[in-house]
N, C-alpha and C. Protein backbone atom coordinates (compact mmCIF):
# COMPACT_ATOMS: atom_id res chain seq x y z
N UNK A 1 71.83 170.43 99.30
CA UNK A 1 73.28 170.38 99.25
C UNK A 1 73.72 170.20 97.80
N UNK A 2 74.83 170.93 97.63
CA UNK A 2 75.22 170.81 96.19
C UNK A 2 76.52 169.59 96.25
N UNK A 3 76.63 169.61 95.08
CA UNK A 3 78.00 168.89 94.56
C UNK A 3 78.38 168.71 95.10
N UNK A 4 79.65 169.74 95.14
CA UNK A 4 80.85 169.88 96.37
C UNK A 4 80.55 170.65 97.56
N UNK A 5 79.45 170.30 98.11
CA UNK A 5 78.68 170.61 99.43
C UNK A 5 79.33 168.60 99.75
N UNK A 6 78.56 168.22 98.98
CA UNK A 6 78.68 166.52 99.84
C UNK A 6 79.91 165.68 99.31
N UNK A 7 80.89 166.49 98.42
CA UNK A 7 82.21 165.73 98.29
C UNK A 7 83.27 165.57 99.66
N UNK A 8 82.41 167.08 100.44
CA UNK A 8 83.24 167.91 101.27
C UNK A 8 82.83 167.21 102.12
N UNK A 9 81.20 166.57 102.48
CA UNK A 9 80.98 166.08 103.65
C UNK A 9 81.33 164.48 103.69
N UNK A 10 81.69 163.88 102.37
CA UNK A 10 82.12 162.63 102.82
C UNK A 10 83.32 162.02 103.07
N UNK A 11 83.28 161.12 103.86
CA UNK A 11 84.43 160.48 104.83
C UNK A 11 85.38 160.07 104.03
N UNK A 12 86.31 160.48 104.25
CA UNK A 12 87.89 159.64 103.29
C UNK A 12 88.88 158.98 104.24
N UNK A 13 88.80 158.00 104.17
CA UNK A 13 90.30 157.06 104.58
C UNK A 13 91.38 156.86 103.74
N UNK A 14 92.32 156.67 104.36
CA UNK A 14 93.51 156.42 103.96
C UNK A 14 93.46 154.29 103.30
N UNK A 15 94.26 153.91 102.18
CA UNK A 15 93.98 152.96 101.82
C UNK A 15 95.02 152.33 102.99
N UNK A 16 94.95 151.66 103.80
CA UNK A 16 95.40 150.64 104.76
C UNK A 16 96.79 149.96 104.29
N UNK A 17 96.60 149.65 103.01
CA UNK A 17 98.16 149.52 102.37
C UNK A 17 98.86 150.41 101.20
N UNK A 18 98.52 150.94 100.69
CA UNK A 18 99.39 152.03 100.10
C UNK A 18 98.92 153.40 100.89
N UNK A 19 98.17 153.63 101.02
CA UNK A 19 97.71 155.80 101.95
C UNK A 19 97.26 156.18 101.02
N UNK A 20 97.03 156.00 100.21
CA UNK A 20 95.84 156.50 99.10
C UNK A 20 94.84 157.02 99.64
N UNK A 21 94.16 158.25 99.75
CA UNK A 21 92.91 158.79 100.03
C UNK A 21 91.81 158.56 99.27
N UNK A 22 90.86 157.33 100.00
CA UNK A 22 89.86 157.24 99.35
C UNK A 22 88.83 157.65 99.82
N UNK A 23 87.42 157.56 99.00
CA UNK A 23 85.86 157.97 100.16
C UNK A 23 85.37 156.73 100.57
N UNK A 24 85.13 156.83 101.60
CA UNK A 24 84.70 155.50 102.14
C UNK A 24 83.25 155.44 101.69
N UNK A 25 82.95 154.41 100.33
CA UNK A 25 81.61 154.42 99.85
C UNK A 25 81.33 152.72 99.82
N UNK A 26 80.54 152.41 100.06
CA UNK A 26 79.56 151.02 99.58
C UNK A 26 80.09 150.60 98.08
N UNK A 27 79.96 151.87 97.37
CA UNK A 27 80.26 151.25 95.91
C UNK A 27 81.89 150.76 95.75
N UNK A 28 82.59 150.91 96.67
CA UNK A 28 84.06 150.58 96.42
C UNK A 28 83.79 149.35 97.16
N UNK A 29 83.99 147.95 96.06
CA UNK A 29 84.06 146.48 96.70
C UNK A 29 85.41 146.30 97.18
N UNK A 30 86.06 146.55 97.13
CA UNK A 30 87.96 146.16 97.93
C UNK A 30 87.70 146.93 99.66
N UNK A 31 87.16 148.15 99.49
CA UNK A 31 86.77 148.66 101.24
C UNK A 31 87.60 147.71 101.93
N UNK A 32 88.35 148.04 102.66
CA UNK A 32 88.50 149.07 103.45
C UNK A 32 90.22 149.72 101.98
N UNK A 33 90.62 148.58 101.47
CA UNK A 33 91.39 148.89 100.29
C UNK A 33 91.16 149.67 99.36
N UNK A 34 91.64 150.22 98.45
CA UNK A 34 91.68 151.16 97.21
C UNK A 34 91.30 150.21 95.87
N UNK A 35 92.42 149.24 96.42
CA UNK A 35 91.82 148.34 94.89
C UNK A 35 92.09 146.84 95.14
N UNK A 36 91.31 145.65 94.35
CA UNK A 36 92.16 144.48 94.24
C UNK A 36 93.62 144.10 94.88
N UNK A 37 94.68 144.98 93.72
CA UNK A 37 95.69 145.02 94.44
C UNK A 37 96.23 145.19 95.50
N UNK A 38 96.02 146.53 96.15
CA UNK A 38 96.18 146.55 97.75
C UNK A 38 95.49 145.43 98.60
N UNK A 39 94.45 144.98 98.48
CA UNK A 39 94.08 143.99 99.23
C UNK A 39 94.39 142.61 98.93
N UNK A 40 95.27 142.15 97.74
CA UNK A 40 96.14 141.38 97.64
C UNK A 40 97.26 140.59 98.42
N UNK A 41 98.00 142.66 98.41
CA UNK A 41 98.87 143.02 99.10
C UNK A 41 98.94 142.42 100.25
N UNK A 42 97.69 143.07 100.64
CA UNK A 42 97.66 142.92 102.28
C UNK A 42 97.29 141.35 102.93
N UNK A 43 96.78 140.70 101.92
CA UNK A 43 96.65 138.99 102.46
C UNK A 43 97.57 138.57 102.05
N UNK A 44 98.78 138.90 101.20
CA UNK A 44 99.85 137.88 101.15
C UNK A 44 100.59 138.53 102.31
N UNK A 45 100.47 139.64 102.57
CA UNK A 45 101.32 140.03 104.06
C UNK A 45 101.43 139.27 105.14
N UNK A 46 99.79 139.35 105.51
CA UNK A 46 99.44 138.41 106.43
C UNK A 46 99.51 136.85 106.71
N UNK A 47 99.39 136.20 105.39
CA UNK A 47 100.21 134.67 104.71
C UNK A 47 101.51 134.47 105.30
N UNK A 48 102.36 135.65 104.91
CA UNK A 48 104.00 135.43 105.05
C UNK A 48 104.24 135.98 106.86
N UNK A 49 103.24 136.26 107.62
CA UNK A 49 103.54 136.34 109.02
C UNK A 49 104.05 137.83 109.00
N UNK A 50 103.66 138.60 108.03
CA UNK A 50 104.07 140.21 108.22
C UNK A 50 103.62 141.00 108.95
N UNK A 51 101.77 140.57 109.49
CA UNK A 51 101.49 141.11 110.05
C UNK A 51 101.07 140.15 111.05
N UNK A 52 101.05 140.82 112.42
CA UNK A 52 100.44 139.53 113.22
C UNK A 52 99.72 140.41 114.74
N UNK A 53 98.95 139.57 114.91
CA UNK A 53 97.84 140.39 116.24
C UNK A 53 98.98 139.92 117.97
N UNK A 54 99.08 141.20 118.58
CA UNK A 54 99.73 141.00 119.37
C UNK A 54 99.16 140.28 120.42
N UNK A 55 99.58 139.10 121.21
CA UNK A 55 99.25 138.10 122.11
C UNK A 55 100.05 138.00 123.12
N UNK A 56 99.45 137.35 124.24
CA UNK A 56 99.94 137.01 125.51
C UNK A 56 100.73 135.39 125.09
N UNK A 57 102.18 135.59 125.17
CA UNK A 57 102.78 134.38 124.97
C UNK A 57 102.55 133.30 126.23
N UNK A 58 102.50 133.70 127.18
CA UNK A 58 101.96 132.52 127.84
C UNK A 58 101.01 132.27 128.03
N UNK A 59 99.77 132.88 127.92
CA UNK A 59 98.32 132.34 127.62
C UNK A 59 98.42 131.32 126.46
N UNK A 60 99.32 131.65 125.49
CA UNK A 60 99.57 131.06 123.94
C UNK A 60 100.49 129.47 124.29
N UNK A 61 101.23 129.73 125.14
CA UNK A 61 101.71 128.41 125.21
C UNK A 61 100.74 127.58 126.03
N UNK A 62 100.55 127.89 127.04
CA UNK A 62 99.42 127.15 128.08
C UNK A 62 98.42 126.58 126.77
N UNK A 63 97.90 127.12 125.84
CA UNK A 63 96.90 126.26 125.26
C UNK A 63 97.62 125.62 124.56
N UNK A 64 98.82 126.11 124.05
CA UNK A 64 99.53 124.91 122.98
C UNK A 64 99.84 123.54 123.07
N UNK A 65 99.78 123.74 124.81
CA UNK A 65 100.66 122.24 125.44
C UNK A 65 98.78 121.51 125.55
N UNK A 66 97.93 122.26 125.48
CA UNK A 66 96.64 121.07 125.48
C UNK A 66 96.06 120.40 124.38
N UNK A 67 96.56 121.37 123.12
CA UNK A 67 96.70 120.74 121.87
C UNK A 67 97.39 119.02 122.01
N UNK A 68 98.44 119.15 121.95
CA UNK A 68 100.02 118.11 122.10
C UNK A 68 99.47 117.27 122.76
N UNK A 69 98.60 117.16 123.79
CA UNK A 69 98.03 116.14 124.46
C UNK A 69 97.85 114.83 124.11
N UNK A 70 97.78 113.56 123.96
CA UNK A 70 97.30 112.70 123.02
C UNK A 70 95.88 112.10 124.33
N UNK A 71 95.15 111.99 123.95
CA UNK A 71 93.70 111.57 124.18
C UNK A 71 93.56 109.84 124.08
């Protein structure tokens, strides 16, 4: 395989916070990010409640009230 035989065959993602097309390689330490920055980005997002994993609110309260408990 040449050159651009295996530029062509490797995988590119989009950077998760800006869309930057990158190759998804080992040698890029930020992965699944483009750079430092974007993955900055993306943990102060998550800090400030920007992003958040969708949950069952009452599964979520039911454990909250066993927290509150006093023992």
């Amino acid at each position: 395989m040449n050159q651009d035989q295996n530029k062509a065959a490797a995988l590119t993602v989009p950077c998760p916070q800006c869309k930057t097309e990158l190759v998804w390689d080992t040698s890029n330490i930020f992965r699944p990010f483009c750079s430092e920055s974007c993955k900055n980005h993306d943990l102060i997002a998550w800090a400030n409640e920007e992003h958040n994993i969708p949950g069952d609110s009452l599964h979520d309260d039911v454990l909250s009230r066993d927290l509150e408990q006093d023992f």
